[in-house]
C-alpha atoms as a PDB file:
ATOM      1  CA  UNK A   1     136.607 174.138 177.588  1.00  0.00           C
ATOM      2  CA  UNK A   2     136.947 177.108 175.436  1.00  0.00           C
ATOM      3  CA  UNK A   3     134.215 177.009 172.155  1.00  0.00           C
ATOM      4  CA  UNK A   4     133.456 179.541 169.372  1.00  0.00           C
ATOM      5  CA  UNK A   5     129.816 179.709 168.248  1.00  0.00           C
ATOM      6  CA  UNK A   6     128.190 181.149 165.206  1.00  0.00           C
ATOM      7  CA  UNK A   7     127.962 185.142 164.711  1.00  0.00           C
ATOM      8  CA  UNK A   8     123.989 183.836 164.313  1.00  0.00           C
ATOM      9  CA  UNK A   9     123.487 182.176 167.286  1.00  0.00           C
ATOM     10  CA  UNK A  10     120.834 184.438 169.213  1.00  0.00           C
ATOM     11  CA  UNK A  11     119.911 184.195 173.152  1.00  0.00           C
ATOM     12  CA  UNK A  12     116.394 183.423 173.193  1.00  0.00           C
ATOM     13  CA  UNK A  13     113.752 186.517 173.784  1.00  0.00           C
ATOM     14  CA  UNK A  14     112.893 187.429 177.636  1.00  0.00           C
ATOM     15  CA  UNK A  15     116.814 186.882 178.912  1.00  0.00           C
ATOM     16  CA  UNK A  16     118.056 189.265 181.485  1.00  0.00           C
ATOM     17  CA  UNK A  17     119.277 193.031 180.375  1.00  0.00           C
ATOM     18  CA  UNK A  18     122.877 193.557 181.136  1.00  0.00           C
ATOM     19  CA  UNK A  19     123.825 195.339 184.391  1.00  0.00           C
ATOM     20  CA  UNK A  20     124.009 199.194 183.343  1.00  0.00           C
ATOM     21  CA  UNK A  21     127.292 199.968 185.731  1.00  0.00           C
ATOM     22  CA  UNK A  22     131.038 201.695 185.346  1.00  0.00           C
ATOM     23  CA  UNK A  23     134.335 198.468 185.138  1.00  0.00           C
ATOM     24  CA  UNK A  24     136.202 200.272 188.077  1.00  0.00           C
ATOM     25  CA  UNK A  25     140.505 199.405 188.638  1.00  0.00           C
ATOM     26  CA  UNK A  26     141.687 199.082 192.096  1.00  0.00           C
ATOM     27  CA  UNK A  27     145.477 198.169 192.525  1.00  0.00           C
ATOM     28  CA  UNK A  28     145.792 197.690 196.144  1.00  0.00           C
ATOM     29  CA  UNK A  29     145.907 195.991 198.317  1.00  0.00           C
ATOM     30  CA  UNK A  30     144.384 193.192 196.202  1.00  0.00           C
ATOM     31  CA  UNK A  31     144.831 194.450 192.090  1.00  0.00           C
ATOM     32  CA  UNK A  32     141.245 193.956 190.780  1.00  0.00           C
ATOM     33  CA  UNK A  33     138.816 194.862 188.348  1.00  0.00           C
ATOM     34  CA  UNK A  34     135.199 194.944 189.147  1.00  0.00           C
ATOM     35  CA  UNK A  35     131.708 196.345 187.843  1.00  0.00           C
ATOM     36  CA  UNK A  36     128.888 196.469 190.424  1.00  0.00           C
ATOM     37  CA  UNK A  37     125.110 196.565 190.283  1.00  0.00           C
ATOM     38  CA  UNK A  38     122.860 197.507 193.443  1.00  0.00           C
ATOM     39  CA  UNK A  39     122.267 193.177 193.981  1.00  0.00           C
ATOM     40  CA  UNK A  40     125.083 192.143 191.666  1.00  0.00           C
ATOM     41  CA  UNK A  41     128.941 192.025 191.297  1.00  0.00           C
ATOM     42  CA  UNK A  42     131.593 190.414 188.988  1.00  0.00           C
ATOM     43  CA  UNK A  43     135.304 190.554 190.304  1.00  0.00           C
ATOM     44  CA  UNK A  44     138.347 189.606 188.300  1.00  0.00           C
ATOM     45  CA  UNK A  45     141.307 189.268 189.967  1.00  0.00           C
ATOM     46  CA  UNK A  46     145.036 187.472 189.517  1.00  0.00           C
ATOM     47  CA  UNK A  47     144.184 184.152 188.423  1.00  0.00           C
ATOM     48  CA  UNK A  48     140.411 184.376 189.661  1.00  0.00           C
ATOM     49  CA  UNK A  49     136.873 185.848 188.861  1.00  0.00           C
ATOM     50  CA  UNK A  50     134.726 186.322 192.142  1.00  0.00           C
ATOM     51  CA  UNK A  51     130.724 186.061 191.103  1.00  0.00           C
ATOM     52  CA  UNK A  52     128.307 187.783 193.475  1.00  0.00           C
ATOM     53  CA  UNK A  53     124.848 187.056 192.422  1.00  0.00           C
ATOM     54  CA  UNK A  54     122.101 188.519 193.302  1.00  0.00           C
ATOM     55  CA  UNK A  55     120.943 186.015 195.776  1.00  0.00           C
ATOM     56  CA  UNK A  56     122.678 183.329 198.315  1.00  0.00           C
ATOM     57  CA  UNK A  57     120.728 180.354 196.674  1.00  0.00           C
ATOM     58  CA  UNK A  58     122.746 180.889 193.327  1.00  0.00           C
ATOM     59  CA  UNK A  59     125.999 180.623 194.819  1.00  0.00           C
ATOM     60  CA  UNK A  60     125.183 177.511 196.258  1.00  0.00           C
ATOM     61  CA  UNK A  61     123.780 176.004 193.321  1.00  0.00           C
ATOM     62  CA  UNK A  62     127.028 177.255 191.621  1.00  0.00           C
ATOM     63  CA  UNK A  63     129.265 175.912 194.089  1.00  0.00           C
ATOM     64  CA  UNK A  64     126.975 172.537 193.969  1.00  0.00           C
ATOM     65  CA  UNK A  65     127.142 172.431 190.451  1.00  0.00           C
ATOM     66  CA  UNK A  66     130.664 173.063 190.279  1.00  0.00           C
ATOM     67  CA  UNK A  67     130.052 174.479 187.182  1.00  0.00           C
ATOM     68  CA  UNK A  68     129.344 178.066 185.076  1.00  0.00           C
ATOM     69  CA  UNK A  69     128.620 178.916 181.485  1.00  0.00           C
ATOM     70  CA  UNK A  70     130.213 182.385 180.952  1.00  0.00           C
ATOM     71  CA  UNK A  71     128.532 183.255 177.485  1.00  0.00           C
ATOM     72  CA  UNK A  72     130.426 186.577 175.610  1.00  0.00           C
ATOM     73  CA  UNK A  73     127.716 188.463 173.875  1.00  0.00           C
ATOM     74  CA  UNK A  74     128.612 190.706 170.678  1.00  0.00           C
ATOM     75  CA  UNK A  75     125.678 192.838 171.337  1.00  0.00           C
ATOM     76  CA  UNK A  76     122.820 192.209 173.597  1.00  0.00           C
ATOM     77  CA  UNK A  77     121.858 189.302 172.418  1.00  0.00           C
ATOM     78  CA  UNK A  78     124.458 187.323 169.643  1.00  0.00           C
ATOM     79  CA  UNK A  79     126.583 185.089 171.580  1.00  0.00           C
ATOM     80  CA  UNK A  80     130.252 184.453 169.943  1.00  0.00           C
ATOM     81  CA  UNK A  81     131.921 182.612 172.555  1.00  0.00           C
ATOM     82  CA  UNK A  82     132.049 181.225 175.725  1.00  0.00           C
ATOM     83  CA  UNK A  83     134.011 179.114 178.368  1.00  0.00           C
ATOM     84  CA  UNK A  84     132.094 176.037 180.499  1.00  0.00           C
ATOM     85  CA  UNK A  85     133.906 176.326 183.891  1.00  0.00           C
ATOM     86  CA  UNK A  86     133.845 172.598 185.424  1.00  0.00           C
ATOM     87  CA  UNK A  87     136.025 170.883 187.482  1.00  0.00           C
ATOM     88  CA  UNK A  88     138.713 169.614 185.156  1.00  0.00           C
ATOM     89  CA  UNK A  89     139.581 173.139 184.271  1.00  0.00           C
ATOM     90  CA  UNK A  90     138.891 175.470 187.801  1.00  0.00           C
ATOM     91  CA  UNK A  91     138.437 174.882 191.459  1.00  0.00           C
ATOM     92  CA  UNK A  92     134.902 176.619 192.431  1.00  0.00           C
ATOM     93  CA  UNK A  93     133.883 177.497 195.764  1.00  0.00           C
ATOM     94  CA  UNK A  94     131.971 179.722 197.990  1.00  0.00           C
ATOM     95  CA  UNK A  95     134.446 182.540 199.732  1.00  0.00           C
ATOM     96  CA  UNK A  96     133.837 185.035 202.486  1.00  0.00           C
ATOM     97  CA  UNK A  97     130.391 184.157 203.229  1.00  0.00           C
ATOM     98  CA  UNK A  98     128.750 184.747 199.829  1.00  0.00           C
ATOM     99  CA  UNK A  99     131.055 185.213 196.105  1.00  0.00           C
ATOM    100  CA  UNK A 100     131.326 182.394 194.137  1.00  0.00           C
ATOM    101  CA  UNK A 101     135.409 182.142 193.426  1.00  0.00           C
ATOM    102  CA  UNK A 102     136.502 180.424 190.307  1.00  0.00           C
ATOM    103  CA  UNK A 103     140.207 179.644 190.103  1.00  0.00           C
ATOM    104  CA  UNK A 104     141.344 178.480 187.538  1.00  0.00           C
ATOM    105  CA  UNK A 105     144.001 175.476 186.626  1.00  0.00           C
ATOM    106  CA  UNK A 106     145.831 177.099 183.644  1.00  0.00           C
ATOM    107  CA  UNK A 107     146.589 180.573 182.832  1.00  0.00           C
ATOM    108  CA  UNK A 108     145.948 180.282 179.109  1.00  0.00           C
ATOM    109  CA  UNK A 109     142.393 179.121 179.873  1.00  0.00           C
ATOM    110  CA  UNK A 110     141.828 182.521 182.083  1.00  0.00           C
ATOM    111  CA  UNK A 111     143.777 184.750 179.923  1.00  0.00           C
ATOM    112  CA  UNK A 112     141.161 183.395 176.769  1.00  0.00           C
ATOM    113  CA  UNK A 113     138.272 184.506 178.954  1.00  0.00           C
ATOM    114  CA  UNK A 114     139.940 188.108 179.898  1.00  0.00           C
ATOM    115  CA  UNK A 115     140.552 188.981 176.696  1.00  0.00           C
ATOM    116  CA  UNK A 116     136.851 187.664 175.713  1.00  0.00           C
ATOM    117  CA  UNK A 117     135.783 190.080 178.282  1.00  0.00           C
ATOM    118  CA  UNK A 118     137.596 192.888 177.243  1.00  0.00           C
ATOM    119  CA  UNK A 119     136.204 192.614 173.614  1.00  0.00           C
ATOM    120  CA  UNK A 120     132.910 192.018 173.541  1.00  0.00           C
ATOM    121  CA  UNK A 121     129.761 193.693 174.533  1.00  0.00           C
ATOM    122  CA  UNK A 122     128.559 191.840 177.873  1.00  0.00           C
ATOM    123  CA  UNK A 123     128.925 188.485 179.115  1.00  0.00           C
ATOM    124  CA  UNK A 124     125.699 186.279 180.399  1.00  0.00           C
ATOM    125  CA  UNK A 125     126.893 184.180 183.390  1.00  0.00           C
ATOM    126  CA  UNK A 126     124.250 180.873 183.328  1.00  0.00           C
ATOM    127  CA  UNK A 127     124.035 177.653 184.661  1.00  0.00           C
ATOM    128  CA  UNK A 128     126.192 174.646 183.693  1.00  0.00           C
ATOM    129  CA  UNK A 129     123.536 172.316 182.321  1.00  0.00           C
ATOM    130  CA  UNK A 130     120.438 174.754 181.695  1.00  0.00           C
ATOM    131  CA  UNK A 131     119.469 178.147 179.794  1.00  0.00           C
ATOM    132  CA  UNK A 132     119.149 179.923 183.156  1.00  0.00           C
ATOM    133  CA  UNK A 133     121.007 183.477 183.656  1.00  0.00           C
ATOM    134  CA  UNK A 134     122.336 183.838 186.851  1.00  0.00           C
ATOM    135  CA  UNK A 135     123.716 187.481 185.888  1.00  0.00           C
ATOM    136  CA  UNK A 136     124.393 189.934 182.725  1.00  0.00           C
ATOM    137  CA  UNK A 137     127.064 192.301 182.789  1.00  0.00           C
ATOM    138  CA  UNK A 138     127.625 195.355 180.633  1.00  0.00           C
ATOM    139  CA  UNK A 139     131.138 195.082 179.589  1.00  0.00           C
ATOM    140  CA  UNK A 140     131.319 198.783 178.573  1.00  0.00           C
ATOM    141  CA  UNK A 141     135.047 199.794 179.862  1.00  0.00           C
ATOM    142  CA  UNK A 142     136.075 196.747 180.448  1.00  0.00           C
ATOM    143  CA  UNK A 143     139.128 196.810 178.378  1.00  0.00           C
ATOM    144  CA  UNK A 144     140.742 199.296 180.024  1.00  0.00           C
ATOM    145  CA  UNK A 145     140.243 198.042 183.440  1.00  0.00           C
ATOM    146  CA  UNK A 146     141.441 194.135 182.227  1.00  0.00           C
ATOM    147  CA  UNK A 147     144.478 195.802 181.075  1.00  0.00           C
ATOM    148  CA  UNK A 148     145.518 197.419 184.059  1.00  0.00           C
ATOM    149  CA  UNK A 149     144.576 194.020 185.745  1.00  0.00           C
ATOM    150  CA  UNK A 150     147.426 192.226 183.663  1.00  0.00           C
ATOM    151  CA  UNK A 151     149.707 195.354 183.971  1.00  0.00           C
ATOM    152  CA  UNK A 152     149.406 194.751 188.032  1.00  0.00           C
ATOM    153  CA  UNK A 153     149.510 191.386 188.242  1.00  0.00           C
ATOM    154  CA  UNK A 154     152.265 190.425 185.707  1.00  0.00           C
ATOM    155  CA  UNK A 155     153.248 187.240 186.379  1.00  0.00           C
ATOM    156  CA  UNK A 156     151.428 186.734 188.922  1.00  0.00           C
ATOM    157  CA  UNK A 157     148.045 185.637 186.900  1.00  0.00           C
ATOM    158  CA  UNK A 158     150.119 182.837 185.093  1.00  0.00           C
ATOM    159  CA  UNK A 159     151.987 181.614 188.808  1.00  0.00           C
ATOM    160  CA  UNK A 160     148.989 181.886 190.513  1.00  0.00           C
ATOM    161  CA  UNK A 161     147.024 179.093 188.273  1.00  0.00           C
ATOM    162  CA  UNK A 162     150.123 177.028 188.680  1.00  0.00           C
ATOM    163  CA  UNK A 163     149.618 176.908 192.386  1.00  0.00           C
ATOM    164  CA  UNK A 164     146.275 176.679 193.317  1.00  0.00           C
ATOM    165  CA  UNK A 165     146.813 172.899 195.012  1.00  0.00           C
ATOM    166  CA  UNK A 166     149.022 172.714 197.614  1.00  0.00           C
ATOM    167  CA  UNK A 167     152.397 171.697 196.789  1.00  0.00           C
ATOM    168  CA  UNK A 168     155.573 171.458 199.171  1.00  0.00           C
ATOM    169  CA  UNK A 169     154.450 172.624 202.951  1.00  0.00           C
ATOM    170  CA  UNK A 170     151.184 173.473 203.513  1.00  0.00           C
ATOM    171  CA  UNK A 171     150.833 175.095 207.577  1.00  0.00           C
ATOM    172  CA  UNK A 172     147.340 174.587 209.120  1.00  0.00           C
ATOM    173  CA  UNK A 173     146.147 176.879 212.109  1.00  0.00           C
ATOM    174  CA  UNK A 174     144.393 179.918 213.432  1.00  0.00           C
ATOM    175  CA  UNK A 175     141.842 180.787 216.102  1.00  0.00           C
ATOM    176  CA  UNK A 176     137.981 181.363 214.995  1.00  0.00           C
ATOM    177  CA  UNK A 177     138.904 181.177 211.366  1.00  0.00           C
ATOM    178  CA  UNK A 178     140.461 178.369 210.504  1.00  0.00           C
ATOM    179  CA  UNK A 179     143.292 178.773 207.629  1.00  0.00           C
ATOM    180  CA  UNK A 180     145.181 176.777 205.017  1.00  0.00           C
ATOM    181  CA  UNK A 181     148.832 178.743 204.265  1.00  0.00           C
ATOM    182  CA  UNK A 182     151.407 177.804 201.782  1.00  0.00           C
ATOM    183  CA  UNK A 183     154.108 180.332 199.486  1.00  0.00           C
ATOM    184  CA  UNK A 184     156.257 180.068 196.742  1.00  0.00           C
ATOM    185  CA  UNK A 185     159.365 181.573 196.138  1.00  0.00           C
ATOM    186  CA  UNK A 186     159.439 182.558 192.335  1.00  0.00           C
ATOM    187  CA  UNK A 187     162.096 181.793 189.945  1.00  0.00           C
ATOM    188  CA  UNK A 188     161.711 184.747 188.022  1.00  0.00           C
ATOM    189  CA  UNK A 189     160.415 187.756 189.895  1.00  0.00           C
ATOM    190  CA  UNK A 190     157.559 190.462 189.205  1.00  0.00           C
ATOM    191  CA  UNK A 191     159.449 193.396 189.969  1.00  0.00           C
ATOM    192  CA  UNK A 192     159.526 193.773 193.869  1.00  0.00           C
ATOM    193  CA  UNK A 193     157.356 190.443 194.010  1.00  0.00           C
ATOM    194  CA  UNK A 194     159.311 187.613 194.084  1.00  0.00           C
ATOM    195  CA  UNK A 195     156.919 185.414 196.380  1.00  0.00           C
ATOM    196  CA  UNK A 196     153.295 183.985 196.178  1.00  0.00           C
ATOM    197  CA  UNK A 197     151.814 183.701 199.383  1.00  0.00           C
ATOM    198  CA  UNK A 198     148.264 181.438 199.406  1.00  0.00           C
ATOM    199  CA  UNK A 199     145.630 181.484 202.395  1.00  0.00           C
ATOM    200  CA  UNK A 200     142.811 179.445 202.379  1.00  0.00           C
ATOM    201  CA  UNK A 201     143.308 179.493 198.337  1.00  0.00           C
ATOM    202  CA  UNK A 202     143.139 183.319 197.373  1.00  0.00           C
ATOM    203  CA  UNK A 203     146.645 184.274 195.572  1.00  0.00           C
ATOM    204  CA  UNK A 204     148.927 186.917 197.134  1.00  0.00           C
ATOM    205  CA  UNK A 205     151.811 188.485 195.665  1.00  0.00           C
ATOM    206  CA  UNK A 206     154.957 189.167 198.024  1.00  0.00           C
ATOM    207  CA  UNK A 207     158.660 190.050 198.721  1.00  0.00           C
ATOM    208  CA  UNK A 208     161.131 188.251 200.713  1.00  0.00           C
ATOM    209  CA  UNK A 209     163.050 189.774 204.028  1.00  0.00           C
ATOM    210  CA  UNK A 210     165.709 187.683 204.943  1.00  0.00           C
ATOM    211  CA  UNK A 211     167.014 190.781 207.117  1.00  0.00           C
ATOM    212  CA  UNK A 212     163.787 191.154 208.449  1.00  0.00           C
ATOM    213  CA  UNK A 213     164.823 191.668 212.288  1.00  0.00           C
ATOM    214  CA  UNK A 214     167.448 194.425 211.421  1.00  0.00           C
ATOM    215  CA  UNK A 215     170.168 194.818 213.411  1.00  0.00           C
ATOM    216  CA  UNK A 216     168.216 192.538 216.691  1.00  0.00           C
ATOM    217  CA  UNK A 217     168.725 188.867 216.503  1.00  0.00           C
ATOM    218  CA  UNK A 218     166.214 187.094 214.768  1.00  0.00           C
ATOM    219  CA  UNK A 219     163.989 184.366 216.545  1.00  0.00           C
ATOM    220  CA  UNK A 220     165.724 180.882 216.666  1.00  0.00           C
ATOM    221  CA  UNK A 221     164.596 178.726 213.649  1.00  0.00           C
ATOM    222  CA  UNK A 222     163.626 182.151 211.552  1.00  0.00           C
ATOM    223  CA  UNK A 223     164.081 181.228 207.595  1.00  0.00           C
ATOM    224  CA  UNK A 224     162.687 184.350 205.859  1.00  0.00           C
ATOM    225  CA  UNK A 225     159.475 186.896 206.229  1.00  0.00           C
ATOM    226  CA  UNK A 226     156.768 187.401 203.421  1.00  0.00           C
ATOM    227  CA  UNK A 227     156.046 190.943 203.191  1.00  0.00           C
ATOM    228  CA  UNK A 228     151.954 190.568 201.304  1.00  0.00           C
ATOM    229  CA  UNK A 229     150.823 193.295 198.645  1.00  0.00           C
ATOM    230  CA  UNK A 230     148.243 193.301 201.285  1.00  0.00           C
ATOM    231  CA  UNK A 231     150.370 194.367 203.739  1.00  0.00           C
ATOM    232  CA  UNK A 232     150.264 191.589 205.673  1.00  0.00           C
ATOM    233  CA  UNK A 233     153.435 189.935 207.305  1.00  0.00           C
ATOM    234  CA  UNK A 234     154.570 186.316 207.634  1.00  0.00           C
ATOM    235  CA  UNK A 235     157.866 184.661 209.971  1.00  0.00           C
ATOM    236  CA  UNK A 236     158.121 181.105 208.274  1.00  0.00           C
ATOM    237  CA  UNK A 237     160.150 179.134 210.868  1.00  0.00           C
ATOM    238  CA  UNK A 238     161.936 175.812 210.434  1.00  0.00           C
ATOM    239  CA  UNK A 239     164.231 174.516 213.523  1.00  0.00           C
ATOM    240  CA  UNK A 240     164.547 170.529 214.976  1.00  0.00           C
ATOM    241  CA  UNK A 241     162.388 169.341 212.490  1.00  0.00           C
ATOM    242  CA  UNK A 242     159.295 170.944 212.874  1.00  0.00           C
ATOM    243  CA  UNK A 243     158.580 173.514 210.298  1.00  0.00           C
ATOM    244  CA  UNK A 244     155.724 176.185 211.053  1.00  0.00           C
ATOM    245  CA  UNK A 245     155.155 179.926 210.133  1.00  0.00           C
ATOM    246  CA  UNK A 246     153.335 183.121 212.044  1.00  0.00           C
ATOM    247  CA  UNK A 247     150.549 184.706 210.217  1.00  0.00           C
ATOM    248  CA  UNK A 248     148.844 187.744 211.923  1.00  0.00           C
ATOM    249  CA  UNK A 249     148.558 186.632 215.279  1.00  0.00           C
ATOM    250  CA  UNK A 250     148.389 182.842 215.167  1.00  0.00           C
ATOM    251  CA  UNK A 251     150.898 180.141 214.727  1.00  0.00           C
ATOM    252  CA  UNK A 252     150.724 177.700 212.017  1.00  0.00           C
ATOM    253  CA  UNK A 253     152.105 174.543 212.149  1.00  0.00           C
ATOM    254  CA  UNK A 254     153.164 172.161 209.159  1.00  0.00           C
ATOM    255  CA  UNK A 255     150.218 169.878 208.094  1.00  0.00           C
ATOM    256  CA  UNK A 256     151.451 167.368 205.111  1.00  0.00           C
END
């Protein structure tokens, strides 16, 4: 839910100072946009904002919660804005161990809090249902790493918040780490990218290779390989009704 608040509105006295840090760009292999503290870090990426805070605890009472108040500050303390993440709007979860990822539903609800980002100040991430800070962040540079962000992902920001559930196949699989795998195949492409490829819910963009195998015969039930921005590379397979794919080294079979 996206609310405007009064130019008077003022943070109480004693909140957090902002995290005193450089926004950094990084286009590959995963385009992001990041500022980083020595116990802190706030990631935007293509459809998603990954929250580190500065302790475990948080990110479980996030994820519990499945909710966060991202408050845009004009100054260091005047709040003019702010989004209340919940569930009816983004999927929130603990990834790789430790972030918080938000992903959100709808691309005009994440492109209202980029470009809140990019013109304010700082931003005060809290809790849901309480005046508690989990994390300030100087946003100081921002605006030229956010626009970068948009510049790499293109389309991808507004495809990726259309396919955050699974839709269509979904292939379940893998060894120690367990993974959930679907793609798209865009209608319209970005550039080279004409594919979205999804593990375990982060957002990849990619480019079909129906001539993957060259000149040597392709593998009996081959449809067409997904060649990641993250250089990764996956066979999707359909052949006497069973319908699977090949994703580093494991085999992934349809699930749905």
């Amino acid at each position: 839910m996206k609310c405007k608040i009064s130019l008077g509105l003022v943070l109480a006295a004693g909140v957090a100072t902002p995290v005193l840090a450089e926004w950094t760009f990084v286009a590959a292999p995963t385009a992001n946009a990041f500022i980083q503290s020595n116990d802190s870090t706030l990631e935007l990426q293509c459809g998603r904002i990954r929250f580190a805070p500065a302790g475990y605890e948080d990110s479980e009472d996030i994820e519990t919660k499945q909710g966060l108040s991202i408050r845009f500050m004009k100054d260091g303390t005047t709040e003019v804005g702010a989004f209340q993440v919940g569930q009816d709007n983004a999927n929130v979860q603990i990834v790789d161990n430790f972030p918080v990822e938000i992903s959100f539903n709808d691309a005009e609800d994440y492109g209202f809090v980029l470009d809140q980002l990019a013109a304010n100040a700082s931003v005060n991430l809290s809790m849901i249902d309480q005046d508690v800070t989990y994390g300030i962040f100087d946003l100081t540079g921002s605006s030229a790493a956010i626009k970068s962000l948009k510049s790499a992902c293109g389309g991808a920001i507004q495809q990726a918040a259309r396919t955050e559930a699974p839709e269509g196949v979904v292939y379940c699989g893998g060894g120690a780490v367990k993974r959930q795998i679907e793609y798209v195949i865009l209608d319209t492409p970005d550039g080279e990218w004409d594919a979205l490829l999804t593990v375990n819910g982060e957002v990849t963009r990619a480019m079909t290779a129906y001539s993957f195998f060259g000149n040597t015969e392709a593998p009996r039930g081959f449809v067409v390989a997904l060649l990641g921005e993250d250089r990764s590379e996956t066979l999707v397979f359909q052949d006497g009704g069973k319908d699977w794919l090949e994703y580093g080294d494991y085999q992934y079979d349809k699930c749905n």
